[in-house]
N, C-alpha and C. Protein backbone atom coordinates (compact mmCIF):
# COMPACT_ATOMS: atom_id res chain seq x y z
N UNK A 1 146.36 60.51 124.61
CA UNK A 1 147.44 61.48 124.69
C UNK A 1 147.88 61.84 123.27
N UNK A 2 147.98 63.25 123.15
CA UNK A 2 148.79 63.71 121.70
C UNK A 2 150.15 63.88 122.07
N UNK A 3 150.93 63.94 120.97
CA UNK A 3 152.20 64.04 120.48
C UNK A 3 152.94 64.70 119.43
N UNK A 4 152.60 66.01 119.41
CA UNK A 4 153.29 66.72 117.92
C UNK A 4 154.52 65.59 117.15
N UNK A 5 154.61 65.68 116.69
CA UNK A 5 155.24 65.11 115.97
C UNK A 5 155.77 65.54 114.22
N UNK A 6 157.05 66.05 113.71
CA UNK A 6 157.23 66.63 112.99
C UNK A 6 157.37 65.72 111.27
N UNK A 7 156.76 65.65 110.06
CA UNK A 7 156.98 64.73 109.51
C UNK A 7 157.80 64.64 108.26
N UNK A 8 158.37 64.37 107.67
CA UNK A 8 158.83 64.55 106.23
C UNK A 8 158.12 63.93 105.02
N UNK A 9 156.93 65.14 104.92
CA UNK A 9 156.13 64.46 103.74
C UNK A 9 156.76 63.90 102.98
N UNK A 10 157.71 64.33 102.03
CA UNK A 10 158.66 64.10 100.87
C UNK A 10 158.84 63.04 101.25
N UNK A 11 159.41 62.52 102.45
CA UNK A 11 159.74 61.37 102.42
C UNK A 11 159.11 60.37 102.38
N UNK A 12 157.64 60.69 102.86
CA UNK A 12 156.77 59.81 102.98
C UNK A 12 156.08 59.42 101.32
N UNK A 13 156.31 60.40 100.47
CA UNK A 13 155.86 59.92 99.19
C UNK A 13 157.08 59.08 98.58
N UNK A 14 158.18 59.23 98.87
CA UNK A 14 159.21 58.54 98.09
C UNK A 14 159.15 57.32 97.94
N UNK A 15 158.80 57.23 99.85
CA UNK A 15 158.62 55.53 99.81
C UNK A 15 157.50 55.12 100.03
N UNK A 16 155.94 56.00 99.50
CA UNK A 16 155.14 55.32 99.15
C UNK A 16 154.84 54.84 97.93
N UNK A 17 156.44 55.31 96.89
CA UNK A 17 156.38 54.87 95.43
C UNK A 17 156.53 53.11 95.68
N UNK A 18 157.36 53.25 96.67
CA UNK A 18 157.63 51.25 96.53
C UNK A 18 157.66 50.74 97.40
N UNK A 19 156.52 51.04 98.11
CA UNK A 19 156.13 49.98 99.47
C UNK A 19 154.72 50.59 99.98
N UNK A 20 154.03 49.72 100.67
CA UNK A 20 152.91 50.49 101.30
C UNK A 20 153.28 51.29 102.51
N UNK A 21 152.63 52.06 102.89
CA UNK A 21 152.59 53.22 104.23
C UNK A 21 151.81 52.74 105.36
N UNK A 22 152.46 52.66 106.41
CA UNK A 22 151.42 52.65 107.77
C UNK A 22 150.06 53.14 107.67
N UNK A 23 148.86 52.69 107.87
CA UNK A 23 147.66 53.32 107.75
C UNK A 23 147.57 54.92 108.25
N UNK A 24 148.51 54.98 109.23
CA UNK A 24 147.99 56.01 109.74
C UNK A 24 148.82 57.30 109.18
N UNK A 25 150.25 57.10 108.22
CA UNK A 25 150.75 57.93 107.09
C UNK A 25 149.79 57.91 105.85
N UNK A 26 148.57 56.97 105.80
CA UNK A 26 148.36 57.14 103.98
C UNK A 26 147.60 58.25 103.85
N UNK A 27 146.86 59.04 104.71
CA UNK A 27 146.15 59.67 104.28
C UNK A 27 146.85 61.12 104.03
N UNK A 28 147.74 61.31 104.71
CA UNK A 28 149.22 62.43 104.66
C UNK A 28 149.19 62.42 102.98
N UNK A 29 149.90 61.31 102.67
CA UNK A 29 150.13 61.31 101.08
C UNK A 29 149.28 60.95 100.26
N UNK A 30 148.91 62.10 98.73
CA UNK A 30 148.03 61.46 97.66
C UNK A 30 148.68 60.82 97.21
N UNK A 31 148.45 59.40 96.83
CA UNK A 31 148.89 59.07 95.69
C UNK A 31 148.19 59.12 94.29
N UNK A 32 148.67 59.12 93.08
CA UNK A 32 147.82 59.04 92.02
C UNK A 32 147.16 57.78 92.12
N UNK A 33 145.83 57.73 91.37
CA UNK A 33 145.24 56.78 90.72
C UNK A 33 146.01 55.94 89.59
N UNK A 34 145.66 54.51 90.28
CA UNK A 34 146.18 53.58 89.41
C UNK A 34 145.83 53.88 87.79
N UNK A 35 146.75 54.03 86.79
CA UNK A 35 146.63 54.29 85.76
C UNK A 35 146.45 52.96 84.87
N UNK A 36 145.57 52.71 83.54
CA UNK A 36 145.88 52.01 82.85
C UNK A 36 147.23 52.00 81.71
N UNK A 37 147.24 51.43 80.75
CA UNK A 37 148.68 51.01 80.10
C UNK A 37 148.83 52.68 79.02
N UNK A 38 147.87 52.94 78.98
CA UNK A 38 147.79 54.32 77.76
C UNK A 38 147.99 55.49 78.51
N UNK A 39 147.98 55.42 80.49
CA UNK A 39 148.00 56.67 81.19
C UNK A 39 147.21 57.45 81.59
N UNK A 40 145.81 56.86 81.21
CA UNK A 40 144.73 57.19 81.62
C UNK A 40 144.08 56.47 83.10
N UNK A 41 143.35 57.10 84.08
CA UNK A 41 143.05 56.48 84.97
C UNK A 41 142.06 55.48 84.19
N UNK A 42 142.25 54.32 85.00
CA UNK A 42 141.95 52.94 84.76
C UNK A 42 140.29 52.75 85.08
N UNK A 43 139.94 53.20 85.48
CA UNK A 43 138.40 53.28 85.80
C UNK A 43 137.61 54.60 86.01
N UNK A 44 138.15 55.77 85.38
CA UNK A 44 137.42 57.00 84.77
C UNK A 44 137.75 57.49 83.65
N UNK A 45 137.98 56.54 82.80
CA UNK A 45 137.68 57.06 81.49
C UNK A 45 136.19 57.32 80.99
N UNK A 46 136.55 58.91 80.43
CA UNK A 46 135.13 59.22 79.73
C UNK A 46 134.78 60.18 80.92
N UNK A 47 133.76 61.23 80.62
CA UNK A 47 133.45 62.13 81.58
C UNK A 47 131.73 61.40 82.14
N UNK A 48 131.30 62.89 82.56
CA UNK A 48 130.13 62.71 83.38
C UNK A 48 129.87 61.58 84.75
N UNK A 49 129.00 61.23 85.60
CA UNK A 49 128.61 60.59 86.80
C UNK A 49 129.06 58.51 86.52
N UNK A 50 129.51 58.27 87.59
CA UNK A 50 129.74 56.76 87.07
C UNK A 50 128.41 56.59 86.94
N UNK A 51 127.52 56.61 87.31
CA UNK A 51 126.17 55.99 86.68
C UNK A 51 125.99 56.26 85.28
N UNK A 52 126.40 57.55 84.92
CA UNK A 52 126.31 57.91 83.56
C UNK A 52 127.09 57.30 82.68
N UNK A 53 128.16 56.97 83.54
CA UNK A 53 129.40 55.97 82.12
C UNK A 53 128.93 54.72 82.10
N UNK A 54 128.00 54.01 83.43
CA UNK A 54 127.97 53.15 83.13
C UNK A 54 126.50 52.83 81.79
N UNK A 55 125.47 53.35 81.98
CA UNK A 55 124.24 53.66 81.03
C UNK A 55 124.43 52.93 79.54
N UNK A 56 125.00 53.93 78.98
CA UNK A 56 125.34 53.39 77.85
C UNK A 56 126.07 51.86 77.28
N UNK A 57 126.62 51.21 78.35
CA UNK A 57 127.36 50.44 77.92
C UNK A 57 126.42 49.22 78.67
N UNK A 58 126.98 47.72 77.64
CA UNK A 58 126.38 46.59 77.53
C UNK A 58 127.25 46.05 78.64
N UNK A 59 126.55 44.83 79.55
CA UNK A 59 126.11 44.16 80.91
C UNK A 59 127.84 43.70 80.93
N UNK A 60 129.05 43.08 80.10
CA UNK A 60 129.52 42.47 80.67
C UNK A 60 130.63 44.02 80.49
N UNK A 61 130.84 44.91 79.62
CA UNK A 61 131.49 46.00 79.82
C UNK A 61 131.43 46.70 81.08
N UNK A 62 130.29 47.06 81.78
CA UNK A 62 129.49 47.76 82.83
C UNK A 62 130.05 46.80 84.07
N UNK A 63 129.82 45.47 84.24
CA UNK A 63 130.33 44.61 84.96
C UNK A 63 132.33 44.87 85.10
N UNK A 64 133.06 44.66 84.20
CA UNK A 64 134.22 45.23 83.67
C UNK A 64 134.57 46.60 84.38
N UNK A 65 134.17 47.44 83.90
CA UNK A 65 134.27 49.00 84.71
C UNK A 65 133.70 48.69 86.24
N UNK A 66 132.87 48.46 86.57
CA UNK A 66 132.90 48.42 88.21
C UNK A 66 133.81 47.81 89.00
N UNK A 67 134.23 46.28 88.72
CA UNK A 67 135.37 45.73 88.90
C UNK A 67 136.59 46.77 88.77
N UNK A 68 136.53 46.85 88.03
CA UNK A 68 138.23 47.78 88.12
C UNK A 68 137.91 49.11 89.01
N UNK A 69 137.16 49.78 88.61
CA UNK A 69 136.86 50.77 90.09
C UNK A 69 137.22 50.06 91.21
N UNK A 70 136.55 48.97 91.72
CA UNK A 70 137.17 48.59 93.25
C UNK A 70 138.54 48.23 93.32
N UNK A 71 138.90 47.70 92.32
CA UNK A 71 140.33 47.07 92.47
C UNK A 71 141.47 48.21 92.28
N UNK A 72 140.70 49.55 91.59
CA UNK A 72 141.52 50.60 91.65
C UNK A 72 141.96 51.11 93.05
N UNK A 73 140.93 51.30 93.62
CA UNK A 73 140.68 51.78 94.68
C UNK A 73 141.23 51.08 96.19
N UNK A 74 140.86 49.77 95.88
CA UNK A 74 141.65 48.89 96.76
C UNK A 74 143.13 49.38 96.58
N UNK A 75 143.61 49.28 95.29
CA UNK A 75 144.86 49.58 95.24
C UNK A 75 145.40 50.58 96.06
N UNK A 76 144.60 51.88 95.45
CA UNK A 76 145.42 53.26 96.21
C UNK A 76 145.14 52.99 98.03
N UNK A 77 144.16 52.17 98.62
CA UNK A 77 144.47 52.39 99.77
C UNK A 77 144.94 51.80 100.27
N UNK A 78 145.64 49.99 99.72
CA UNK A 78 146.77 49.45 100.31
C UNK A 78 148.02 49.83 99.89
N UNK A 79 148.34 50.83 98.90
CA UNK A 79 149.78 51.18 98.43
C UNK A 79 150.06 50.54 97.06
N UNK A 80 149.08 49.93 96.57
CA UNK A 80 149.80 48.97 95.12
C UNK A 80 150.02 50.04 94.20
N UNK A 81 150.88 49.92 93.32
CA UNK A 81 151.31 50.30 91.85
C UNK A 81 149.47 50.14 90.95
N UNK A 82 149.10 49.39 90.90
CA UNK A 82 148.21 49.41 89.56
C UNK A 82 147.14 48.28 90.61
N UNK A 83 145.82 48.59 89.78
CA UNK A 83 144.60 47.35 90.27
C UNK A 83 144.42 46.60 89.63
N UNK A 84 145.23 46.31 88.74
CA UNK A 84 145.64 44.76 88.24
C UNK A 84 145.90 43.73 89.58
N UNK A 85 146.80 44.60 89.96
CA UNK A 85 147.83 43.97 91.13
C UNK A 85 146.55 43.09 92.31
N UNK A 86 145.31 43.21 92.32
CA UNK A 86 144.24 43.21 93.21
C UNK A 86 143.59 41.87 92.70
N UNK A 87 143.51 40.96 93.52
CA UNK A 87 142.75 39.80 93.27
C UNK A 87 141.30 39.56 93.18
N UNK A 88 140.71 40.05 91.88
CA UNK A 88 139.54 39.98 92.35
C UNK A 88 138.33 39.06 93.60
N UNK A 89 139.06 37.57 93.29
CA UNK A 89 138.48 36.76 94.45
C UNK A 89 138.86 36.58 96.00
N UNK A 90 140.03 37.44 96.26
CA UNK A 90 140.90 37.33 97.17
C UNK A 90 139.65 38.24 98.24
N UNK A 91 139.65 37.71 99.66
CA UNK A 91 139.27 38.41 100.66
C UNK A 91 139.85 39.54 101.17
N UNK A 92 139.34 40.32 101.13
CA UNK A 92 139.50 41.72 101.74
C UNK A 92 140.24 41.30 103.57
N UNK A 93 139.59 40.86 103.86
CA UNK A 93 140.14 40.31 105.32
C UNK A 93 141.73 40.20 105.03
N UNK A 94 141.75 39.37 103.69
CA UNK A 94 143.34 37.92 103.73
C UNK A 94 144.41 39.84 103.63
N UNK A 95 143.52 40.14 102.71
CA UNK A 95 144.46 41.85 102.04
C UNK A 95 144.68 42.37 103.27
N UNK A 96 144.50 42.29 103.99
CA UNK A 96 144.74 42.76 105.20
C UNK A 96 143.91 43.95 105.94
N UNK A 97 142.93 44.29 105.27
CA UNK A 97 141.62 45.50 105.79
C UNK A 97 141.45 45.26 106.75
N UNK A 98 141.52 46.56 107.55
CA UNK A 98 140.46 46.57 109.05
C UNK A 98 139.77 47.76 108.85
N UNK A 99 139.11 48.31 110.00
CA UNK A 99 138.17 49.26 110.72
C UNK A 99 138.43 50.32 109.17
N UNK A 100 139.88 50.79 109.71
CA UNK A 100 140.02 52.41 109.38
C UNK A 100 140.44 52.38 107.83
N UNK A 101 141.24 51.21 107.37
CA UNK A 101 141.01 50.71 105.83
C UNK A 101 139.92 50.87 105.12
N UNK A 102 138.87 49.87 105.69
CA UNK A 102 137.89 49.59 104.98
C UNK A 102 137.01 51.27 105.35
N UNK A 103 136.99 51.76 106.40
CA UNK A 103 136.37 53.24 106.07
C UNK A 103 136.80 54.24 104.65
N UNK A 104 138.66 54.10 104.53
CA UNK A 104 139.16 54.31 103.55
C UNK A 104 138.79 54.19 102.47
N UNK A 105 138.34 52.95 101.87
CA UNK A 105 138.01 52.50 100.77
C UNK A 105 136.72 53.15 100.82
N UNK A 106 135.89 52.96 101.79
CA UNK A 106 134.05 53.26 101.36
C UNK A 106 134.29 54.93 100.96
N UNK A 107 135.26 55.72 101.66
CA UNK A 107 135.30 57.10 101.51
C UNK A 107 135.41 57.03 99.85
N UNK A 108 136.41 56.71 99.64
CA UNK A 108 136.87 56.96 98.22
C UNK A 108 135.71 56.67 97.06
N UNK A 109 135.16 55.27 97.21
CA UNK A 109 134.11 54.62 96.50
C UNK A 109 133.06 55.53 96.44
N UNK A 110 132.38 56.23 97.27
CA UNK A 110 131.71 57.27 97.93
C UNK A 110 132.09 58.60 96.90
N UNK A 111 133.45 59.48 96.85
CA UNK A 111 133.83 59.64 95.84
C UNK A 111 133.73 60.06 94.65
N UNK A 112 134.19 58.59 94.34
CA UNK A 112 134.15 58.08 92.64
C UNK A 112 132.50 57.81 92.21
N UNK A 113 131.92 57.44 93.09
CA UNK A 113 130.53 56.48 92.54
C UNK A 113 129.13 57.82 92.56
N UNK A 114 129.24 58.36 93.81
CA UNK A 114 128.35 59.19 94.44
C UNK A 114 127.42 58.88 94.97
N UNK A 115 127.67 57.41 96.06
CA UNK A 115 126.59 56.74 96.41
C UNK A 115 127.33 57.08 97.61
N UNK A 116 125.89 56.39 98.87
CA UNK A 116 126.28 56.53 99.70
C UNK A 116 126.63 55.12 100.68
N UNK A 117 127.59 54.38 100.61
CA UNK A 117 127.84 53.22 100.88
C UNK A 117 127.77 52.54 102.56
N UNK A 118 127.60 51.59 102.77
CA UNK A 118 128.04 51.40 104.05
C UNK A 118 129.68 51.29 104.83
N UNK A 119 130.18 51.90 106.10
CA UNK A 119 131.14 51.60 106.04
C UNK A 119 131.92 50.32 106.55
N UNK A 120 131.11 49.75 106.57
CA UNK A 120 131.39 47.87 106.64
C UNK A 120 130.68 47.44 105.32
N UNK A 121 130.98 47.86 104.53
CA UNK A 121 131.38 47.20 102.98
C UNK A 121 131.99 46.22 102.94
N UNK A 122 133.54 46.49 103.21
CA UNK A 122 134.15 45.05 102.73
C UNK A 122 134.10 43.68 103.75
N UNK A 123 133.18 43.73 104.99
CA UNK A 123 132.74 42.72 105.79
C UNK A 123 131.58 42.46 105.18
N UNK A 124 130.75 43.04 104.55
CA UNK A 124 128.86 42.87 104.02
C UNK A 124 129.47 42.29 102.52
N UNK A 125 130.65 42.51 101.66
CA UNK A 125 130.63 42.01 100.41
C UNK A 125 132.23 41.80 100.43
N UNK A 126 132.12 40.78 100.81
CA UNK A 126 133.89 40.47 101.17
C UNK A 126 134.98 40.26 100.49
N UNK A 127 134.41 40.31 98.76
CA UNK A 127 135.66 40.46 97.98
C UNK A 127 135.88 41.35 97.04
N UNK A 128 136.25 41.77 95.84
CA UNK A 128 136.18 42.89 95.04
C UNK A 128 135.39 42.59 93.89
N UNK A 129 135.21 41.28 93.79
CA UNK A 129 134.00 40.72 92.54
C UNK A 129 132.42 41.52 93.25
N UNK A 130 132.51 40.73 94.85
CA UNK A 130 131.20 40.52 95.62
C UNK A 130 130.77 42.48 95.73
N UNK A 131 131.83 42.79 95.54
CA UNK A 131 131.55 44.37 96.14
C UNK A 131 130.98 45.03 94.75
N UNK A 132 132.00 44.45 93.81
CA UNK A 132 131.53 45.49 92.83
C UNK A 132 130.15 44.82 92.11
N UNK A 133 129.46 43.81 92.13
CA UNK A 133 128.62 43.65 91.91
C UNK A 133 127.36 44.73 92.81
N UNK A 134 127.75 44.45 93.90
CA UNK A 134 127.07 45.29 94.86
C UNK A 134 126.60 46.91 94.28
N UNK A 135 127.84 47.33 93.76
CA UNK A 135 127.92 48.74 93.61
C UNK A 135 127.31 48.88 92.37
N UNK A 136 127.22 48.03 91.81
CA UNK A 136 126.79 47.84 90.20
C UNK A 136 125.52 48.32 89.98
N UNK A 137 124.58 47.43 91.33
CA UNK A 137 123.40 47.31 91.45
C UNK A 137 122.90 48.58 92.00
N UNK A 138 123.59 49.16 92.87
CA UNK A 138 123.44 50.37 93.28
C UNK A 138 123.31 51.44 92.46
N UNK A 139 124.39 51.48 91.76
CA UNK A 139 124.61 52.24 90.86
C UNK A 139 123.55 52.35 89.44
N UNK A 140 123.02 51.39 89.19
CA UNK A 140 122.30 50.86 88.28
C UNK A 140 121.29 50.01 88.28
N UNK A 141 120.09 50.60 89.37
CA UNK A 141 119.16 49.60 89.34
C UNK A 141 118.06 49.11 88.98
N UNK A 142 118.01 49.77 87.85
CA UNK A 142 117.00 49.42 87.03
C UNK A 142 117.57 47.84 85.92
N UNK A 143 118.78 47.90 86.01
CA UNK A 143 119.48 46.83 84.92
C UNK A 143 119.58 45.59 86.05
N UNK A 144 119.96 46.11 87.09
CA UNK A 144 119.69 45.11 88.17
C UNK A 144 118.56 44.22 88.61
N UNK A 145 117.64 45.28 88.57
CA UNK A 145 116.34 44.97 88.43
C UNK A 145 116.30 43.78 87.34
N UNK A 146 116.16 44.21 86.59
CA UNK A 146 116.01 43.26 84.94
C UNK A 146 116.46 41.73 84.78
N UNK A 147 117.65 42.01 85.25
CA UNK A 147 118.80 41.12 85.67
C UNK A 147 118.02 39.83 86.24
N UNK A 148 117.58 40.20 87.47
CA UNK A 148 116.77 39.39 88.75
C UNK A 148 115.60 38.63 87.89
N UNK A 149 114.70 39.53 87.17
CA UNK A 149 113.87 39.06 87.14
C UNK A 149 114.15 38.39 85.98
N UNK A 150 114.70 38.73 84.94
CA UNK A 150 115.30 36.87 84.24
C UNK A 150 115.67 35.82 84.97
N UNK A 151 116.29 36.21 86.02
CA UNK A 151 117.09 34.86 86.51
C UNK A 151 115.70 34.37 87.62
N UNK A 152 114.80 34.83 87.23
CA UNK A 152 113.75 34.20 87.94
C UNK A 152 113.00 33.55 86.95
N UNK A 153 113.06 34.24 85.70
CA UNK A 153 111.68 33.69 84.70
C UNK A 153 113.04 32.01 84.57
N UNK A 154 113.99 32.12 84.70
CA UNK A 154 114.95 30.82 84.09
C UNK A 154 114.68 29.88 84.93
N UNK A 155 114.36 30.48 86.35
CA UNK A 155 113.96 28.92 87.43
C UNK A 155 112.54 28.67 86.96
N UNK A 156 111.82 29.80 87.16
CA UNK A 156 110.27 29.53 86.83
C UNK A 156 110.08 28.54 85.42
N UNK A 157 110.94 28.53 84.54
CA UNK A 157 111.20 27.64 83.43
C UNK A 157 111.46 26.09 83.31
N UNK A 158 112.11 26.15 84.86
CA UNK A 158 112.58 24.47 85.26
C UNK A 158 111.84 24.30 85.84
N UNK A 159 110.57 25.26 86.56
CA UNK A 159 109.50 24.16 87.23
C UNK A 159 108.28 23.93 86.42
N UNK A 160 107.94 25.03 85.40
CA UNK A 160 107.35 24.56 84.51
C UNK A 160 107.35 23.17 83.93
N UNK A 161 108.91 23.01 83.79
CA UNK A 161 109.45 21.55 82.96
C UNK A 161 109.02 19.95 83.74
N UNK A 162 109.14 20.58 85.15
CA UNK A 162 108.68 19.56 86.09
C UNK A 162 107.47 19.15 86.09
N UNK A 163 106.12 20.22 85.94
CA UNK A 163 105.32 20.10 86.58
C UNK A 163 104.20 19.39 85.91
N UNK A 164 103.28 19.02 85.96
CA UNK A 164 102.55 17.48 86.26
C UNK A 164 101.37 18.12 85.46
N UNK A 165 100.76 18.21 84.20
CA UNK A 165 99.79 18.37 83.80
C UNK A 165 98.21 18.03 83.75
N UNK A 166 98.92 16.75 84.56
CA UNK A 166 97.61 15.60 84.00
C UNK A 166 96.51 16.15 85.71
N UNK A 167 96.97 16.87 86.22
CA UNK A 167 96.18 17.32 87.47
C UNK A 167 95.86 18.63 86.73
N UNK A 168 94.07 18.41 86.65
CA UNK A 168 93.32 20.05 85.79
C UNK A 168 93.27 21.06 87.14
N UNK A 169 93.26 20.64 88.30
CA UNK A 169 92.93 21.99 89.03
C UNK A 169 94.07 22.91 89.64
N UNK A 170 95.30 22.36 89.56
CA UNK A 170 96.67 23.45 90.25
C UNK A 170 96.62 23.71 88.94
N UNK A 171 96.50 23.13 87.48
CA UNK A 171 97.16 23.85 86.44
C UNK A 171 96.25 24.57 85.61
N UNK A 172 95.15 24.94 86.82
CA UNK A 172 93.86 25.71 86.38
C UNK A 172 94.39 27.14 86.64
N UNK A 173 94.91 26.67 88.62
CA UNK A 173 95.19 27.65 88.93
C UNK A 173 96.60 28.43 88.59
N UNK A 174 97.33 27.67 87.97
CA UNK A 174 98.74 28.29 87.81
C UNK A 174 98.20 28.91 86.12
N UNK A 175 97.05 28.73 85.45
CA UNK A 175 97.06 29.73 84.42
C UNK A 175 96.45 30.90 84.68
N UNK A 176 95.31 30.88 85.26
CA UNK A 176 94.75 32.07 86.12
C UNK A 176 95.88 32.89 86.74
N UNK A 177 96.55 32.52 87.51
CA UNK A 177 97.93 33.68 87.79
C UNK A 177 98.69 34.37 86.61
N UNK A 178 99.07 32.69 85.78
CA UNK A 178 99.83 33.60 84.44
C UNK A 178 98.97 34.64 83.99
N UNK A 179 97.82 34.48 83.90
CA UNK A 179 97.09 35.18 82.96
C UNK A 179 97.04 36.72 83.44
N UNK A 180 97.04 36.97 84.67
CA UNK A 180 96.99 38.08 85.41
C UNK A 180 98.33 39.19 85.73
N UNK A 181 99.64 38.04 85.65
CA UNK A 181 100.97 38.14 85.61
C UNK A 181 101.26 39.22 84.03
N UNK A 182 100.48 38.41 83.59
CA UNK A 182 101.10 38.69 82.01
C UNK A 182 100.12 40.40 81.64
N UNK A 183 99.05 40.09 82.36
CA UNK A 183 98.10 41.41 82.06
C UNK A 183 98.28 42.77 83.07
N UNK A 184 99.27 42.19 84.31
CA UNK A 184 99.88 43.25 84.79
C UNK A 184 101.20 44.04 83.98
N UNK A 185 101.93 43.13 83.18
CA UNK A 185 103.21 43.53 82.85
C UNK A 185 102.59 44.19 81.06
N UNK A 186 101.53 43.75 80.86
CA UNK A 186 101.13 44.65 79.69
C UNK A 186 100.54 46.19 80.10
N UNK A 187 100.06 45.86 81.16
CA UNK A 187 99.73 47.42 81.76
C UNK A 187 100.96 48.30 82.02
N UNK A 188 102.16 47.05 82.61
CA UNK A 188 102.61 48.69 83.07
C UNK A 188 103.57 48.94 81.85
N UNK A 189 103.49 48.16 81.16
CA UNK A 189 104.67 48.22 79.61
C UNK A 189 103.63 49.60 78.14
N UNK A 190 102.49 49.76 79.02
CA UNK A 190 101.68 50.63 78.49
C UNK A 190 101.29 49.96 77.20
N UNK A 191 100.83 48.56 77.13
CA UNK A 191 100.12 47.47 75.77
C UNK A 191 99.01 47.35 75.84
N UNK A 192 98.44 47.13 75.38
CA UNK A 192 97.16 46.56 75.31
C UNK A 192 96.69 45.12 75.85
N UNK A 193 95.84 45.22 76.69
CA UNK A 193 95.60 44.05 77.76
C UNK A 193 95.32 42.94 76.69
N UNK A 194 95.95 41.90 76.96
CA UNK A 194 95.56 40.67 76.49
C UNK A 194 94.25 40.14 77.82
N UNK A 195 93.38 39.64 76.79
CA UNK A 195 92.15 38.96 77.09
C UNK A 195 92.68 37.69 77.96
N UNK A 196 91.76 37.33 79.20
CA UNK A 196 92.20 36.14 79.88
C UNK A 196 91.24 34.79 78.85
N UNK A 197 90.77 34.84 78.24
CA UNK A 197 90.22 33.88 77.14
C UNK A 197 91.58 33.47 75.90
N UNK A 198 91.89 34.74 75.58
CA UNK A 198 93.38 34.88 74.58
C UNK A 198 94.36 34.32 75.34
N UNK A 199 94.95 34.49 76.59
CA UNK A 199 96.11 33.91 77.11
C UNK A 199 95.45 32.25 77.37
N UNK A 200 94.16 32.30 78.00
CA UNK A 200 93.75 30.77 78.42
C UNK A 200 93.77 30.46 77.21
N UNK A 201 92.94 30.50 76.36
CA UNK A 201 93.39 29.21 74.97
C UNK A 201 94.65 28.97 74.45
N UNK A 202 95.23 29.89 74.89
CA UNK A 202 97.71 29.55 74.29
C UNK A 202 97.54 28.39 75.39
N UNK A 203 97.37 29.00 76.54
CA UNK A 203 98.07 28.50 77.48
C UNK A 203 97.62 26.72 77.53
N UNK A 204 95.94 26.51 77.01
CA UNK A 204 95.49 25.12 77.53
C UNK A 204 95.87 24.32 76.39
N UNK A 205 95.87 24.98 75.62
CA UNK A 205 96.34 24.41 74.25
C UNK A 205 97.81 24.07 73.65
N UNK A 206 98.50 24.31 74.29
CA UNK A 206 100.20 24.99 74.06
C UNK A 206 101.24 23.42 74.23
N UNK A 207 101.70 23.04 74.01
CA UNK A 207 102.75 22.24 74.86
C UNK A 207 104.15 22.67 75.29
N UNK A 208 104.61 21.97 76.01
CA UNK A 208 105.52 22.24 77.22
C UNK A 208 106.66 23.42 76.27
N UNK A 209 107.00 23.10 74.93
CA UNK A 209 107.96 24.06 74.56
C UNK A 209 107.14 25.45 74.10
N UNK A 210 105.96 25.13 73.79
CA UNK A 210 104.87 26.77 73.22
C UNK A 210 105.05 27.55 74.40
N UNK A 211 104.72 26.55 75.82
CA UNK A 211 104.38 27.13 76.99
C UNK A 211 105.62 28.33 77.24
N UNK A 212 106.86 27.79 77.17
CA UNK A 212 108.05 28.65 77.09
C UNK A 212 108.39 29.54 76.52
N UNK A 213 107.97 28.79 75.06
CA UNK A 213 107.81 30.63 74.11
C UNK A 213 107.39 31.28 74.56
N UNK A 214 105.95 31.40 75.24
CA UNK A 214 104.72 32.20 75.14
C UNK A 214 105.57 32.94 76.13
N UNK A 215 105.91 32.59 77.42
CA UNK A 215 105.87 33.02 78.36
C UNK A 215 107.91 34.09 78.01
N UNK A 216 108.53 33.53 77.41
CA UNK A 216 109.76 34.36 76.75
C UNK A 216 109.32 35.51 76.07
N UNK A 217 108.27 35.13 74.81
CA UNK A 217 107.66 36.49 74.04
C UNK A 217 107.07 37.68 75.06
N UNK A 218 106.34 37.28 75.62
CA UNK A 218 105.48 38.14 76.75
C UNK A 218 106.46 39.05 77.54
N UNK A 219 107.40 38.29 78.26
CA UNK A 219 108.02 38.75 78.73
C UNK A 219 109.59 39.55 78.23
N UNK A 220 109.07 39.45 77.23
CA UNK A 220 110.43 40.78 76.20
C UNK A 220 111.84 40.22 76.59
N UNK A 221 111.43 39.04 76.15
CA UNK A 221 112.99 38.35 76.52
C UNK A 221 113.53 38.14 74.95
């Protein structure tokens, strides 16, 4: 059933200066974007695409700006003053999000970002750290990419450390892979193929800390 119902915008912004609004008044009223301390919005400074602001800038800055995007954003759609005010570790659930919230937020993010998000976001990445990492990756996935595959060469590093030399035939076969590993990533890095004779003599010859170099140098770490 509908119900006309007559409203007093005005009023509804007055007191969305100092309190939050019923979900179903917020979308009636804009509010501004949470500003930082200089008056600038807090997570669009600088022009062009957020992918583009983020580009230029180094991993924990880029990390920094996405974070505050969500927590901006969180802000304007629970009513806060500033996304300071936003806990980064705090659950989206505890904040009180449901259905038509969390659609809220993905709209906006959507937005700001120009991705196309899911709208059970804040149930798939349940806090504003977990999300904006999310969006990060989205947003940027080639650094993401990169990201991963260090934090793989770092385990692949501790099993190296483990593993048992004095057996010639797994550590026959675990150089034969390197060797192929390493001559794929020179191909597609457009280098010049290292010889599987050139990587086998580092590799049989090497000890446990060469082995690490070798495999750090190679890999443009």
């Amino acid at each position: 059933m509908l119900v006309p119902v007559r409203l007093d915008l005005a009023a509804l912004r007055r007191q969305s200066a100092g309190m939050p609004l019923p979900v179903m008044f917020r979308s009636l009223v804009r509010r501004a974007a949470p500003r930082a301390a200089d008056g600038r919005s807090a997570s669009s400074d600088g022009g062009g695409s957020f992918a583009d602001r983020l580009r230029p800038l180094p991993d924990a800055e880029r990390e920094r700006l996405a974070l505050q995007l969500v927590c901006d954003r969180v802000a304007e759609v629970l009513g806060h003053a500033r996304g300071e005010d936003v806990k980064p570790h705090d659950a989206f659930t505890e904040m009180g999000f449901d259905s038509l919230t969390a659609v809220e937020l993905r709209n906006r993010l959507n937005a700001e970002t120009g991705l196309r998000l899911p709208a059970t976001l804040v149930f798939d990445y349940p806090t504003p750290m977990v999300l904006a990492e999310y969006i990060l990756g989205e947003a940027a996935p080639a650094k993401a990419a990169a990201r991963s595959v260090l934090s793989e060469l770092d385990q692949l590093e501790a099993v190296f450390a483990a593993l048992d030399t004095a057996d010639e035939e797994p550590v026959a076969e675990v150089t034969a892979r390197l060797n192929a590993l390493v001559a794929k990533w020179n191909e597609a890095r457009g280098q010049a193929a290292v010889t599987t004779d050139d990587v086998g003599n580092t590799l049989d010859t090497a000890s446990d800390d060469e082995l690490f170099d070798f495999i750090d140098n190679r890999f443009g770490r």
